[in-house]
PDB file of N, CA and C in Angstrom:
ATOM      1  N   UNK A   1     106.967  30.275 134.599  1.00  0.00           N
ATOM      2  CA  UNK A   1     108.009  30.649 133.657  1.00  0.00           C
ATOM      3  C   UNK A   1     108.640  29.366 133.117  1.00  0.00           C
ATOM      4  N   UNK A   2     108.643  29.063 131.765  1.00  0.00           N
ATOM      5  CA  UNK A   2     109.105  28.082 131.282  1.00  0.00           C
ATOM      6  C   UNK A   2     110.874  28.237 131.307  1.00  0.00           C
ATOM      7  N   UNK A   3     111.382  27.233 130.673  1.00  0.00           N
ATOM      8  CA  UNK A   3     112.889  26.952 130.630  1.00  0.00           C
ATOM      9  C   UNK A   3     113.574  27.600 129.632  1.00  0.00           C
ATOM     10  N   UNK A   4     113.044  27.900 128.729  1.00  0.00           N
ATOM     11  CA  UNK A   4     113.844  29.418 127.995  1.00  0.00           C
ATOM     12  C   UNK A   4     113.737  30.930 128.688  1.00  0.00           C
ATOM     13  N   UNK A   5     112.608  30.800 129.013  1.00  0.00           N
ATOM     14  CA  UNK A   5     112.628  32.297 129.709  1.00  0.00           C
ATOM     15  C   UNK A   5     113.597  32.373 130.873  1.00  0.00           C
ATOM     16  N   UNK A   6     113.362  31.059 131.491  1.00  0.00           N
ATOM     17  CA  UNK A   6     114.749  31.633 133.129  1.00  0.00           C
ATOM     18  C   UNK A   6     115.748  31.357 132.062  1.00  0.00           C
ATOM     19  N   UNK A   7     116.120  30.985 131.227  1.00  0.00           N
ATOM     20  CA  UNK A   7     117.966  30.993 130.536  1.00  0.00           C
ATOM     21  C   UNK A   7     117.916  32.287 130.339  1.00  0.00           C
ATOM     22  N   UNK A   8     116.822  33.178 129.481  1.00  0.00           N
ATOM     23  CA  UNK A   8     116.809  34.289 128.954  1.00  0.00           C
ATOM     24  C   UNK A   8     117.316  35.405 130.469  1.00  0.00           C
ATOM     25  N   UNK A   9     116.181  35.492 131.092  1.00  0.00           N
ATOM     26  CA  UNK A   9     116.711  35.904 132.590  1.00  0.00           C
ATOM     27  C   UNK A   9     118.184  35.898 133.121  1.00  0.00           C
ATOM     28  N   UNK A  10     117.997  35.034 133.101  1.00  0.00           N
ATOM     29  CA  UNK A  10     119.532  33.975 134.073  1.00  0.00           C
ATOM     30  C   UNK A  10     121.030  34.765 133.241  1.00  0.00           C
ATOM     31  N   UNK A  11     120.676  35.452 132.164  1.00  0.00           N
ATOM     32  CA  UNK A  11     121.926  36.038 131.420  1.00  0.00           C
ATOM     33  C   UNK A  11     122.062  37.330 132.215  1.00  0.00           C
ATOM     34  N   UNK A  12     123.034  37.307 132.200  1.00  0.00           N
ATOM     35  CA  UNK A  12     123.917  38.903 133.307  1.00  0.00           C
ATOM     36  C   UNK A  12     125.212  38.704 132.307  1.00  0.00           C
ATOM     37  N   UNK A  13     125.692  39.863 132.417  1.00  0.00           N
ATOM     38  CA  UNK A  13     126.535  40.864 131.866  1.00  0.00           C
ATOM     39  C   UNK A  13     128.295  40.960 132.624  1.00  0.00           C
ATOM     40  N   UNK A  14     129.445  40.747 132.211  1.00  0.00           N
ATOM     41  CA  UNK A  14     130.313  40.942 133.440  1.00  0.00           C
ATOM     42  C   UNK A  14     130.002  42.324 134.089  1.00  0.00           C
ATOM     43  N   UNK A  15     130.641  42.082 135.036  1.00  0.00           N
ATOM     44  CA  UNK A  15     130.984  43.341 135.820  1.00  0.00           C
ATOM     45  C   UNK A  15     131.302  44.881 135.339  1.00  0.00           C
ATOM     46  N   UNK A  16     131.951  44.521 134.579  1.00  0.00           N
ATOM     47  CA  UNK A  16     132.466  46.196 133.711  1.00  0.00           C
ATOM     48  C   UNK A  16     131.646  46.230 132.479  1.00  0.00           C
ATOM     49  N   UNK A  17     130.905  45.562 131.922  1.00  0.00           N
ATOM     50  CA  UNK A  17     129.465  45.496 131.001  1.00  0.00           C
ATOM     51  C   UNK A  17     128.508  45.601 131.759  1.00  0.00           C
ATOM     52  N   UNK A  18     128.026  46.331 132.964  1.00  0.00           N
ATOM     53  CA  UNK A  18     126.609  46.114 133.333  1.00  0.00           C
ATOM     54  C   UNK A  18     126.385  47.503 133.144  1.00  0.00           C
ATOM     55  N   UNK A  19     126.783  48.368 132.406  1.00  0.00           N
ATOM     56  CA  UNK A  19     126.837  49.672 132.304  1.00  0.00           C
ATOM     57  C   UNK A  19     126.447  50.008 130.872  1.00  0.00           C
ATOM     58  N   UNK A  20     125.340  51.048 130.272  1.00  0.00           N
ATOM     59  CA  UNK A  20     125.000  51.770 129.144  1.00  0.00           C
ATOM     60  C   UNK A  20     125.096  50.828 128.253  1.00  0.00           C
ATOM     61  N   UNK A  21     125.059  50.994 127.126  1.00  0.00           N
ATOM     62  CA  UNK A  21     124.793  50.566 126.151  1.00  0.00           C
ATOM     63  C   UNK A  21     125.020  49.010 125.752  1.00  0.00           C
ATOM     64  N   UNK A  22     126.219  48.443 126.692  1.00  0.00           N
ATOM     65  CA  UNK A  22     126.011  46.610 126.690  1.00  0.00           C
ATOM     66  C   UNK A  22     124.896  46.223 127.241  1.00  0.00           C
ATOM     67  N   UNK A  23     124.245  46.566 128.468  1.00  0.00           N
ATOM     68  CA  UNK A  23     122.954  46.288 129.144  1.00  0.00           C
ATOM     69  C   UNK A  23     121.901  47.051 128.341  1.00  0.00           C
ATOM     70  N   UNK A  24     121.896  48.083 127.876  1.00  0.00           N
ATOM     71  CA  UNK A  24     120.267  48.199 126.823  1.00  0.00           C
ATOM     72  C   UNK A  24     120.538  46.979 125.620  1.00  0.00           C
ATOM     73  N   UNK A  25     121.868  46.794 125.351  1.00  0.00           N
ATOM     74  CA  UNK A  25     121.616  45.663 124.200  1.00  0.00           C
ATOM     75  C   UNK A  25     120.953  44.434 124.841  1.00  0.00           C
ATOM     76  N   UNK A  26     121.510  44.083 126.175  1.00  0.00           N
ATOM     77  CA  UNK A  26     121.192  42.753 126.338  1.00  0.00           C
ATOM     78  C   UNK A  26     119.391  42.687 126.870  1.00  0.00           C
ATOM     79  N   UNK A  27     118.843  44.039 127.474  1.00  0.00           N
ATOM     80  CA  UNK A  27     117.557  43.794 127.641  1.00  0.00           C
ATOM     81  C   UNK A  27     116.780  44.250 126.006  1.00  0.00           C
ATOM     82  N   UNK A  28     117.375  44.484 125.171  1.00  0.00           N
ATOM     83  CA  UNK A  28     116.421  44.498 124.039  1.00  0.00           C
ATOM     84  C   UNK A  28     116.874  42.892 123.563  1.00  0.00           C
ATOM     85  N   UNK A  29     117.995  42.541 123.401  1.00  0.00           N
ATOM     86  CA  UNK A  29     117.719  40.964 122.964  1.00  0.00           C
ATOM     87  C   UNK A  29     116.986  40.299 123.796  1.00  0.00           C
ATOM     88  N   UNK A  30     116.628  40.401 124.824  1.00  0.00           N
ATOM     89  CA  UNK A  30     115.654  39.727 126.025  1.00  0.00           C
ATOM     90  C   UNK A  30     114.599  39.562 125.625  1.00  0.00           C
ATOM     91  N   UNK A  31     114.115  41.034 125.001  1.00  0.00           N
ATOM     92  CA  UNK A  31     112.513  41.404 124.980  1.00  0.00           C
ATOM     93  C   UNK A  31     112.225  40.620 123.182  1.00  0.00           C
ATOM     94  N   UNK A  32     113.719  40.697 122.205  1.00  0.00           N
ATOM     95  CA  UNK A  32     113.915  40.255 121.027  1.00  0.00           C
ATOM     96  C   UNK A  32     113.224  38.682 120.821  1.00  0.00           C
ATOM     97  N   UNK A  33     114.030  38.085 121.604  1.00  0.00           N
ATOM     98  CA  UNK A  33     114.041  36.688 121.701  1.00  0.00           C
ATOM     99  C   UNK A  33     112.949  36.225 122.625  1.00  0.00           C
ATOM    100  N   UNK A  34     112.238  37.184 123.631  1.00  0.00           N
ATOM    101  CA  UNK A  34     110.549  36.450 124.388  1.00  0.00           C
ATOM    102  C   UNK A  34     109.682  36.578 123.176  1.00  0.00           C
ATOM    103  N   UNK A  35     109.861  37.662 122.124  1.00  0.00           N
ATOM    104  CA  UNK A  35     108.834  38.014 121.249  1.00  0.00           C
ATOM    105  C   UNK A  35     108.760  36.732 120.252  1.00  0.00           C
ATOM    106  N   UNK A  36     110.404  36.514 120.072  1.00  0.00           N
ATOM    107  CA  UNK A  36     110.251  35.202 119.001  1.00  0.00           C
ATOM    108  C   UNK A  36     109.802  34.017 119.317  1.00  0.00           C
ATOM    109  N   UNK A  37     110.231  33.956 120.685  1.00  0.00           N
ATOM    110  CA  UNK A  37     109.595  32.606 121.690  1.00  0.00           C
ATOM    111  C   UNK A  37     107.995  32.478 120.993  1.00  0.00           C
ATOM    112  N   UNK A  38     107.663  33.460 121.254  1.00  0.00           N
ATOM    113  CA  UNK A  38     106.002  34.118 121.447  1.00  0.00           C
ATOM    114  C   UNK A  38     105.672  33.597 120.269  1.00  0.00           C
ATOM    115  N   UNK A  39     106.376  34.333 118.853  1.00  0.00           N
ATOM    116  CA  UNK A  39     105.860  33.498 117.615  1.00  0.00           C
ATOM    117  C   UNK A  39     106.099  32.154 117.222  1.00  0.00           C
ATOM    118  N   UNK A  40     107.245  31.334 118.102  1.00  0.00           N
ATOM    119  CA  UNK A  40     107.406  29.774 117.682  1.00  0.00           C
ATOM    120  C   UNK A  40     106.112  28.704 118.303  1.00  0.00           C
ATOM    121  N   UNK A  41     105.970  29.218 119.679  1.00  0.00           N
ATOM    122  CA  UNK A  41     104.998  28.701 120.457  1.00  0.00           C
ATOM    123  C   UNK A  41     103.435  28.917 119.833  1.00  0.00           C
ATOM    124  N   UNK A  42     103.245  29.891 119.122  1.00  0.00           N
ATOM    125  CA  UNK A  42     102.076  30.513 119.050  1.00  0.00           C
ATOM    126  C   UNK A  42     101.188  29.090 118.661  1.00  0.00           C
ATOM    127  N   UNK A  43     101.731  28.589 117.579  1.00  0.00           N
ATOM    128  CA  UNK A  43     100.844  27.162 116.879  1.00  0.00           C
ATOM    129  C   UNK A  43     100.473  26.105 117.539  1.00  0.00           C
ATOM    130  N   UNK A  44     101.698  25.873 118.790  1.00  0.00           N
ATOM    131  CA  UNK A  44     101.504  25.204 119.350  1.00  0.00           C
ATOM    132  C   UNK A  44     100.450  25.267 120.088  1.00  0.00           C
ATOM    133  N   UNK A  45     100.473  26.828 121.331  1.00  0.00           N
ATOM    134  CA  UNK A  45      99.740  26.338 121.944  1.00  0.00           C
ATOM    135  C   UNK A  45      97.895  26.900 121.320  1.00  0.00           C
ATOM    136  N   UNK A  46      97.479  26.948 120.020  1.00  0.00           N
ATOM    137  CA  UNK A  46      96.206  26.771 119.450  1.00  0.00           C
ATOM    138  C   UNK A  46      95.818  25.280 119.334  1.00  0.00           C
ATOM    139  N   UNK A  47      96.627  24.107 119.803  1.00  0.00           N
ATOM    140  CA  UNK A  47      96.204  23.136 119.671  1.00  0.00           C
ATOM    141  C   UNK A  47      95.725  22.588 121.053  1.00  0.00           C
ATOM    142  N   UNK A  48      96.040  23.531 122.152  1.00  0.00           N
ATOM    143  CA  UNK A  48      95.657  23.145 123.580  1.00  0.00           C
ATOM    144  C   UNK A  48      94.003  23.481 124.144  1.00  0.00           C
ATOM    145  N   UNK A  49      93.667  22.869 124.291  1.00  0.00           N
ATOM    146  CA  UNK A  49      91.971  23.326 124.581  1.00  0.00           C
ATOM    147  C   UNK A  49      91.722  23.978 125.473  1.00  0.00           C
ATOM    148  N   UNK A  50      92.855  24.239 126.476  1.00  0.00           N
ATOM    149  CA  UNK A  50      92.621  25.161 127.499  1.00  0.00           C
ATOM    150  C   UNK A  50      93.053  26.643 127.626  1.00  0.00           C
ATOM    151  N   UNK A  51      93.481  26.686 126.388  1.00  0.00           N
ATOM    152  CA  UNK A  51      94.114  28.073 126.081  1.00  0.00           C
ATOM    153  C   UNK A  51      93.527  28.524 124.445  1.00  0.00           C
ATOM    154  N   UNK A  52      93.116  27.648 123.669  1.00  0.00           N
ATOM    155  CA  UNK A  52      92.940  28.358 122.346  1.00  0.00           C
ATOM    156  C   UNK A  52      91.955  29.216 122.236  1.00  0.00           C
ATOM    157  N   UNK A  53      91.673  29.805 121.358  1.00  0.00           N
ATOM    158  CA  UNK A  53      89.894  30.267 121.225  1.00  0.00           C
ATOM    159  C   UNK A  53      89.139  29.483 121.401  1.00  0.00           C
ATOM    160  N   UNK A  54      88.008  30.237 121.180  1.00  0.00           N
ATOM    161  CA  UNK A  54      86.719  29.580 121.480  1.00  0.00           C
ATOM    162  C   UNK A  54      85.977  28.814 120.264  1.00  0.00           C
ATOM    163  N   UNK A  55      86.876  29.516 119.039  1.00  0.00           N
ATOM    164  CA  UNK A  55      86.292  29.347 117.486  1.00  0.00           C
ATOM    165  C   UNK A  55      86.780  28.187 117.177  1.00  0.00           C
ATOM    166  N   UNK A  56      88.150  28.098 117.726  1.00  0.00           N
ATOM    167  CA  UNK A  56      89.091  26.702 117.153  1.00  0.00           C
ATOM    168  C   UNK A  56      88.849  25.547 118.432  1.00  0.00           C
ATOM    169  N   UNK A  57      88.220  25.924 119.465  1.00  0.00           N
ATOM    170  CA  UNK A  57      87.695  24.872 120.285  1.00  0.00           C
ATOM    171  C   UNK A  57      86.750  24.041 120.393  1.00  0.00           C
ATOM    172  N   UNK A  58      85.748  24.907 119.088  1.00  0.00           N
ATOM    173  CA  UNK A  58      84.181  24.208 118.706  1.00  0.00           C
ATOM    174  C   UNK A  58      85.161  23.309 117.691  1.00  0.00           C
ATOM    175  N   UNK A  59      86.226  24.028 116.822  1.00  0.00           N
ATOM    176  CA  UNK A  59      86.636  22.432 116.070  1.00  0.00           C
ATOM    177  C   UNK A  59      87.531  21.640 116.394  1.00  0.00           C
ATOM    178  N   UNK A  60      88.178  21.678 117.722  1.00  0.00           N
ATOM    179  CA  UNK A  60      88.501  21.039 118.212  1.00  0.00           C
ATOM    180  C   UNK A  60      87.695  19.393 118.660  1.00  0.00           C
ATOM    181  N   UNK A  61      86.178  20.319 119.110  1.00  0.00           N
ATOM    182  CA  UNK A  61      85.291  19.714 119.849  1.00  0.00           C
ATOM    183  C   UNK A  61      84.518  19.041 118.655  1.00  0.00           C
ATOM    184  N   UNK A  62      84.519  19.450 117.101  1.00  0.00           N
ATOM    185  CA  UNK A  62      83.695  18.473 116.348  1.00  0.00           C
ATOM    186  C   UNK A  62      84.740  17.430 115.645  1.00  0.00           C
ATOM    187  N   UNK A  63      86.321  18.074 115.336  1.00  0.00           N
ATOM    188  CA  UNK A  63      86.883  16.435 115.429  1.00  0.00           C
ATOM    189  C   UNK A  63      86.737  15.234 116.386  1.00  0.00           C
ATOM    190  N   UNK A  64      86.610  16.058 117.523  1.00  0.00           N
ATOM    191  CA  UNK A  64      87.020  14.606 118.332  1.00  0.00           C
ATOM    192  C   UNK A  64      85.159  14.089 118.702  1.00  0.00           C
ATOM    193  N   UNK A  65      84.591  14.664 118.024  1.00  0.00           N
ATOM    194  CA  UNK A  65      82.763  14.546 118.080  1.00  0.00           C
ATOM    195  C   UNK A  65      82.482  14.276 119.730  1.00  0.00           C
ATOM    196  N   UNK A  66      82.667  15.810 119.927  1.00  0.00           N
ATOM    197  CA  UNK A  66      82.085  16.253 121.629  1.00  0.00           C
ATOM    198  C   UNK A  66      81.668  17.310 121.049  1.00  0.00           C
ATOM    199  N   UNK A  67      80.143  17.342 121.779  1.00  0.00           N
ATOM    200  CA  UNK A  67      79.097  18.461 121.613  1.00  0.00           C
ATOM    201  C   UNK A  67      78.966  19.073 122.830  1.00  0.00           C
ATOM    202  N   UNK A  68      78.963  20.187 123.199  1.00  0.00           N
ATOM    203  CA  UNK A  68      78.748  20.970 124.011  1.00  0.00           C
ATOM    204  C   UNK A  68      77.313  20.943 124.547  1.00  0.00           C
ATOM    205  N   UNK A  69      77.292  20.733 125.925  1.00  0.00           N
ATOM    206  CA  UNK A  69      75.900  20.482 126.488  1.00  0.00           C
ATOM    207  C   UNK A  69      75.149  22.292 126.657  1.00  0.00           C
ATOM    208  N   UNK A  70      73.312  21.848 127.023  1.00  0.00           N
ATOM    209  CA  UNK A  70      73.030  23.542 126.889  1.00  0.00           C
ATOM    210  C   UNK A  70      73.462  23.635 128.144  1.00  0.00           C
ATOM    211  N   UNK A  71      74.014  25.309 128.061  1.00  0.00           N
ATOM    212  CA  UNK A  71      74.167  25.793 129.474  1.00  0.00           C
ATOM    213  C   UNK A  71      75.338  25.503 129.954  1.00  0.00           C
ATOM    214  N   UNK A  72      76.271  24.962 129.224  1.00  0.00           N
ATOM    215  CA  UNK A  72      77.919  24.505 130.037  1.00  0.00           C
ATOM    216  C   UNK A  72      78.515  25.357 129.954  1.00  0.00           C
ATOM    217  N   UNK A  73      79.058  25.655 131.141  1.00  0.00           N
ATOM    218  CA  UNK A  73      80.235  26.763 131.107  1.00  0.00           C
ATOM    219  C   UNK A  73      81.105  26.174 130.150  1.00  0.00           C
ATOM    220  N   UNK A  74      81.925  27.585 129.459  1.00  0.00           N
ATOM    221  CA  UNK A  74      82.836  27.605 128.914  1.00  0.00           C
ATOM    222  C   UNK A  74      84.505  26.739 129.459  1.00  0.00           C
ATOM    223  N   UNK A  75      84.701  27.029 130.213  1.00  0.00           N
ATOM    224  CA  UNK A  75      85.475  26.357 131.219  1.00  0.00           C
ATOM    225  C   UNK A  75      85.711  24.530 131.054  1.00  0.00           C
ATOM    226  N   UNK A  76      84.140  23.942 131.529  1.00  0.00           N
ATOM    227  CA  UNK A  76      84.105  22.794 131.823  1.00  0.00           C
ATOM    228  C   UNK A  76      83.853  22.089 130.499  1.00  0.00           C
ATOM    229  N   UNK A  77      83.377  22.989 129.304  1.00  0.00           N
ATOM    230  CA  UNK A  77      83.390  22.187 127.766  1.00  0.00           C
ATOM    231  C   UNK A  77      84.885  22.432 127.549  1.00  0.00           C
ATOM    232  N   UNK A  78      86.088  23.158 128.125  1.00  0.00           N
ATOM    233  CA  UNK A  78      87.856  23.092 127.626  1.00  0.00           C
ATOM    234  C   UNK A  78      88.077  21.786 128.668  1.00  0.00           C
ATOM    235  N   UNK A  79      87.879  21.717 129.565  1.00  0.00           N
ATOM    236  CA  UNK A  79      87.627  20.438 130.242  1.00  0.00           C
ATOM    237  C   UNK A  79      87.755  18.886 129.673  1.00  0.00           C
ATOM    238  N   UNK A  80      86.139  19.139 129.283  1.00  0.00           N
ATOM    239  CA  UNK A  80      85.940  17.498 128.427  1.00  0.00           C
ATOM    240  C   UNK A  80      86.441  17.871 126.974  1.00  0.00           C
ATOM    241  N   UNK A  81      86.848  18.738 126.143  1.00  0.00           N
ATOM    242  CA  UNK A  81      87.489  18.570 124.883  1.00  0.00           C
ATOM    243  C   UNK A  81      88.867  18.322 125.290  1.00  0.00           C
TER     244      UNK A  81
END
């Protein structure tokens, strides 16, 4: 869990707000703000070789001119790119 998500977490409600309708607000801004997380990060992490596709990892792998050997796992070509 990264460092926005435990802040996101880490928010509680007083005491006489942990009841109906202040707490459905605060878990829909929860779920509001992981979703937006979700779309700020998204670009970022397509530039990581260990998480992007497989489509943007072959061009990953012909900028930096690494060719994929026959027979390499998928795995160990996110590896050496």
């Amino acid at each position: 869990m990264n460092e926005f998500m435990k802040k996101l977490a880490g928010m509680v409600l007083p005491s006489w707000m942990d009841r109906g309708e202040p707490r459905k607000l605060l878990q829909t801004a929860r779920r509001f703000w992981a979703e937006v997380y979700g779309w700020v990060t998204w670009p970022l992490n397509q530039f990581d070789p260990l998480t992007c596709t497989p489509a943007l990892l072959n061009l990953l792998a012909y900028d930096r001119d690494i060719s994929r050997f026959d027979g390499e796992p998928l795995e160990l070509f996110r590896r050496r790119v």
